[in-house]
C-alpha atoms as a PDB file:
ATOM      1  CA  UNK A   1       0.000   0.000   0.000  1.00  0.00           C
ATOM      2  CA  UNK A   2       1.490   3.545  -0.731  1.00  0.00           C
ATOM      3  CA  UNK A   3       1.530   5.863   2.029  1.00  0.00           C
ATOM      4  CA  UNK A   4       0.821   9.348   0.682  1.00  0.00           C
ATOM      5  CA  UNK A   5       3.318  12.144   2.406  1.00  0.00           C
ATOM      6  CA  UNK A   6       3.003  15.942   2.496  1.00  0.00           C
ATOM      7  CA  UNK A   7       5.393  18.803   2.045  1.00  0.00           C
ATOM      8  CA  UNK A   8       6.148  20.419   4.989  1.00  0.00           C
ATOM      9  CA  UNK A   9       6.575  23.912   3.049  1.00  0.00           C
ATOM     10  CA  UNK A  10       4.435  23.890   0.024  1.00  0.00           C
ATOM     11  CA  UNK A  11       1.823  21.299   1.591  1.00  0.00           C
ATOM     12  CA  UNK A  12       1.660  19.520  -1.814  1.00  0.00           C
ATOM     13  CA  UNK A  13       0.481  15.812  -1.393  1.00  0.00           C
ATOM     14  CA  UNK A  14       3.429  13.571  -2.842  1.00  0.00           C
ATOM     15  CA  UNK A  15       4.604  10.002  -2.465  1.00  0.00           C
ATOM     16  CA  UNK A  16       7.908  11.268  -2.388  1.00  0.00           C
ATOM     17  CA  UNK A  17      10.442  11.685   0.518  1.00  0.00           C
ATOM     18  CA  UNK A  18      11.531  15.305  -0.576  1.00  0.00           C
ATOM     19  CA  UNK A  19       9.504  17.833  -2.132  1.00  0.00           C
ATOM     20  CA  UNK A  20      10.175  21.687  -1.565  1.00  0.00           C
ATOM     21  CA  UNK A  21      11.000  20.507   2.310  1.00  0.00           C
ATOM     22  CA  UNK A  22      10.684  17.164   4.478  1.00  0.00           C
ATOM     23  CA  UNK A  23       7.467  15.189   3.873  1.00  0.00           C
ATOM     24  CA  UNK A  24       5.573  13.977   6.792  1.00  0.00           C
ATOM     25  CA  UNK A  25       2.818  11.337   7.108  1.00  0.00           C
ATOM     26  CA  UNK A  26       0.569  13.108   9.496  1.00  0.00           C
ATOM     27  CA  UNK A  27      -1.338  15.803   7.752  1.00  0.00           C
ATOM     28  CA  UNK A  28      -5.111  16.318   7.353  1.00  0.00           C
ATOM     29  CA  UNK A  29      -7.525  17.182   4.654  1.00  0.00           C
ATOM     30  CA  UNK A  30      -7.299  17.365   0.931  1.00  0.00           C
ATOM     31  CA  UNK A  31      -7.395  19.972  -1.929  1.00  0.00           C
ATOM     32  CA  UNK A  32      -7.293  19.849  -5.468  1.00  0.00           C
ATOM     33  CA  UNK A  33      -6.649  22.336  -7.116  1.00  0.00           C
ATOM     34  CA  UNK A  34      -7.183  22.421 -11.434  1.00  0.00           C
ATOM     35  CA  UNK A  35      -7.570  25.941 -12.262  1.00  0.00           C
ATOM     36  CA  UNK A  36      -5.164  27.970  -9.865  1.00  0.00           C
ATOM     37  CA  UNK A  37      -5.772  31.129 -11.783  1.00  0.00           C
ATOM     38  CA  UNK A  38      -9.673  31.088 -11.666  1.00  0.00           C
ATOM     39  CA  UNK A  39      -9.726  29.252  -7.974  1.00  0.00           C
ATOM     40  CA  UNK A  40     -10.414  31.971  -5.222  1.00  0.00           C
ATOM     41  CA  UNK A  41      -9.572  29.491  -2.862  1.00  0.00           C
ATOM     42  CA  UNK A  42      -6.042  28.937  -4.767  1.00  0.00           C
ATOM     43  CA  UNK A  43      -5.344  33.048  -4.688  1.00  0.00           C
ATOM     44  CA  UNK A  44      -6.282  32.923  -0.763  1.00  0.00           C
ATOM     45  CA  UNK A  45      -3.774  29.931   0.041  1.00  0.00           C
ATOM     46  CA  UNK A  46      -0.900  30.971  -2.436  1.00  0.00           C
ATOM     47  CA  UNK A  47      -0.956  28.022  -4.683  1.00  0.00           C
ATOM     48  CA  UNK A  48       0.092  28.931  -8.298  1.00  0.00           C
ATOM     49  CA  UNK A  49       0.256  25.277  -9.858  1.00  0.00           C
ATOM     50  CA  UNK A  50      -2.575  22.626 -10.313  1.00  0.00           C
ATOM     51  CA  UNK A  51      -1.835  19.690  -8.004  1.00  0.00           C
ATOM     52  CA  UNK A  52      -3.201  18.103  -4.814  1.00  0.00           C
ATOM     53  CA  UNK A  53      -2.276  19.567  -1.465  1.00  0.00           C
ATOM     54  CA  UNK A  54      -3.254  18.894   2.514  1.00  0.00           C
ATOM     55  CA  UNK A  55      -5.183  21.418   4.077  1.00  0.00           C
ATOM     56  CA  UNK A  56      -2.926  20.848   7.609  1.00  0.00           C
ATOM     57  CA  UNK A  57       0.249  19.057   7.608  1.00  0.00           C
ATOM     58  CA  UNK A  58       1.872  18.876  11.173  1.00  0.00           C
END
């Protein structure tokens, strides 16, 4: 089974041990994102690419 990780400084969901930062295994919630540009919710958070992210990552 693969265990899905987040970045600890861009929050994007990976299954990857490196992204941006560290990845952890305890984070909570989940965005996608497919239209940064027109997303409001994409302009609030900062997110400029279309990917999956966590909403929390600890």
């Amino acid at each position: 089974m693969i265990k899905l990780r987040a970045c600890r400084v861009c929050k994007r969901v990976t299954e990857d041990l490196k992204c941006h930062g560290d990845t952890v295994l305890e984070w909570k919630g989940y965005l996608f994102i497919l239209q940064p540009q027109k997303s409001l919710l994409a302009k609030r958070t900062g997110i400029t690419t279309s990917d999956e992210y966590a909403i929390k990552v600890r």
